[in-house]
Protein backbone atom coordinates (compact mmCIF):
# COMPACT_ATOMS: atom_id res chain seq x y z
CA UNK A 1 -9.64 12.75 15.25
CA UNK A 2 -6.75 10.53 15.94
CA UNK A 3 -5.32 9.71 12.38
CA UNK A 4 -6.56 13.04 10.76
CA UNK A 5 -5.98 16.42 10.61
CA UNK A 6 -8.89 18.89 9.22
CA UNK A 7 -7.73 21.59 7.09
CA UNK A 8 -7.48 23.96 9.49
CA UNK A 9 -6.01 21.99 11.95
CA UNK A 10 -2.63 21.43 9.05
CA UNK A 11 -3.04 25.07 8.81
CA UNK A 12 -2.28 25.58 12.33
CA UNK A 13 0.39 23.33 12.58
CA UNK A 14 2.17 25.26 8.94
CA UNK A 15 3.18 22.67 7.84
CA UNK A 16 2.57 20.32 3.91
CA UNK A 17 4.47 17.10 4.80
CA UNK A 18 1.28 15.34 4.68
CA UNK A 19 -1.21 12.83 2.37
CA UNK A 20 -4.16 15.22 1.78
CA UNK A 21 -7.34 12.82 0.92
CA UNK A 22 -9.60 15.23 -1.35
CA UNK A 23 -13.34 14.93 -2.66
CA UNK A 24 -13.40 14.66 -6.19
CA UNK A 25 -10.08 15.45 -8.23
CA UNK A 26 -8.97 19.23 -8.39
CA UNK A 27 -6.09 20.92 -10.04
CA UNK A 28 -4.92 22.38 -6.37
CA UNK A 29 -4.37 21.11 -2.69
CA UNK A 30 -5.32 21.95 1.05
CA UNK A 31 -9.00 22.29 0.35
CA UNK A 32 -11.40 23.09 3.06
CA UNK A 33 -13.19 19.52 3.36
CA UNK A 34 -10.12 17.74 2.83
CA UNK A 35 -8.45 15.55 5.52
CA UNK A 36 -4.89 15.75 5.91
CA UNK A 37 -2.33 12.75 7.47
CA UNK A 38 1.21 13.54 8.92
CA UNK A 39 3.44 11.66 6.32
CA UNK A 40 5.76 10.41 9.23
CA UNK A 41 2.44 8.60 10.59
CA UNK A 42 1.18 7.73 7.41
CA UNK A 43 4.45 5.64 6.42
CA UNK A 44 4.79 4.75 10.36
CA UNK A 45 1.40 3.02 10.08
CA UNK A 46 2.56 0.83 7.10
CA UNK A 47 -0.51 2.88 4.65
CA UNK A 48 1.90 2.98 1.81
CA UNK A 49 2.32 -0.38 1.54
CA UNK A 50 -1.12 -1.40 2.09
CA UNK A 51 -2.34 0.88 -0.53
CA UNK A 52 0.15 -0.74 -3.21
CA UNK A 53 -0.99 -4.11 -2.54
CA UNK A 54 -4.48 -3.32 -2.56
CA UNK A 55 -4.80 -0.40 -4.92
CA UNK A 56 -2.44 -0.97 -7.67
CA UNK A 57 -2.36 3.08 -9.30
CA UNK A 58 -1.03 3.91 -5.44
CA UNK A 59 1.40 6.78 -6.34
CA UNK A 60 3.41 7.93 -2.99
CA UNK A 61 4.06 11.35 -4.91
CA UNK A 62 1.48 11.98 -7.39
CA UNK A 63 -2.45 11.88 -7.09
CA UNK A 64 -4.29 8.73 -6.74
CA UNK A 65 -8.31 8.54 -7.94
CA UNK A 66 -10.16 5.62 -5.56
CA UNK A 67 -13.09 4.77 -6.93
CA UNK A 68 -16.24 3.93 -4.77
CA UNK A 69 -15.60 0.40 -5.79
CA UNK A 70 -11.97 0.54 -4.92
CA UNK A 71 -12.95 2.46 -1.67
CA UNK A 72 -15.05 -0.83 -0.90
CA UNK A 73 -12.44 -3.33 -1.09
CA UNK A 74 -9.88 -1.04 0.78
CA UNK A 75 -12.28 -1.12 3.52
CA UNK A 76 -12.86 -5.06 3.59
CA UNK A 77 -8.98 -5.49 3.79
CA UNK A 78 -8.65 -3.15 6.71
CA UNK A 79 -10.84 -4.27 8.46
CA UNK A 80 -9.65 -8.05 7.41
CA UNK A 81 -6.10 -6.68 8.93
CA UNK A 82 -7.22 -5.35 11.65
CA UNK A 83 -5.24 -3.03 14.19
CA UNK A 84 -4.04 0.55 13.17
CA UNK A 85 -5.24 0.12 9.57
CA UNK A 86 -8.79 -0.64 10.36
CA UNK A 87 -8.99 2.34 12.95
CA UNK A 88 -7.80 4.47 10.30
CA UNK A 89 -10.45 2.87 7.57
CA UNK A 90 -12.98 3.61 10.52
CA UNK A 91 -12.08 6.86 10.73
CA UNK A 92 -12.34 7.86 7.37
CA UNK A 93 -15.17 6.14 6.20
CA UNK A 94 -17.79 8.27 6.89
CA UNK A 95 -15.92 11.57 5.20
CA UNK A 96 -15.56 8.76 2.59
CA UNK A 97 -19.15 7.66 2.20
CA UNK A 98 -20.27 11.73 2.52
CA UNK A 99 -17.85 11.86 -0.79
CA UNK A 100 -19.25 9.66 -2.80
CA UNK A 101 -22.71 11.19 -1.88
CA UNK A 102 -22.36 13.41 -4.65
CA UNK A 103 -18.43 13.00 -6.23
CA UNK A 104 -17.17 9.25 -8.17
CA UNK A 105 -13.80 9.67 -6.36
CA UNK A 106 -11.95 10.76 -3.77
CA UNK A 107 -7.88 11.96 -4.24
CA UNK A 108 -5.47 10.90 -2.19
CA UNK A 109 -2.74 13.09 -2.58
CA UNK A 110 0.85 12.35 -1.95
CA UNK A 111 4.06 14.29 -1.04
């Protein structure tokens, strides 16, 4: 993957300074199917700002519940944007749509 990191993957690199994007919401972090983003590229890529204007809960630090309904118009506005932020949407949208599969929400957890 180009944006994200598997679990493992952050494993091998030892290192938490990442957004961890979780199935479901769960009182702990670095789960197996998680995926992981470097929080250098993450705030590099302009993510935090597109999540505040489109998602308005975003919390940079805490835990943030999208909804498959929220997940939907995230996508449309990447993909409206274009460039880095709809590769990224691209990239996670089909962990995304295996998430909502069976959970109501993914987490996106911050620093």
């Amino acid at each position: 993957m180009q944006y994200f990191w598997t679990e493992e993957e952050r494993k091998q690199r030892h290192t938490t300074d990442c957004f961890e994007f979780q199935k479901g919401v769960h009182a702990h972090h670095w789960l197996e199917d998680s995926l992981c983003m470097e929080e250098d590229l993450f705030r590099e890529l302009g993510l935090s700002r597109f999540f505040k204007e489109h998602l308005q809960q975003f919390d940079y630090f805490g835990v943030t519940e999208v909804t498959y309904e929220d997940w939907e118009e995230l996508l449309e506005h990447a993909y409206e944007r274009g460039g880095d932020i709809a590769k990224v949407f691209e990239e996670l949208e089909p962990w995304a749509e295996e998430c909502f599969e069976e959970q109501d929400v993914f987490s996106i957890c911050g620093i």
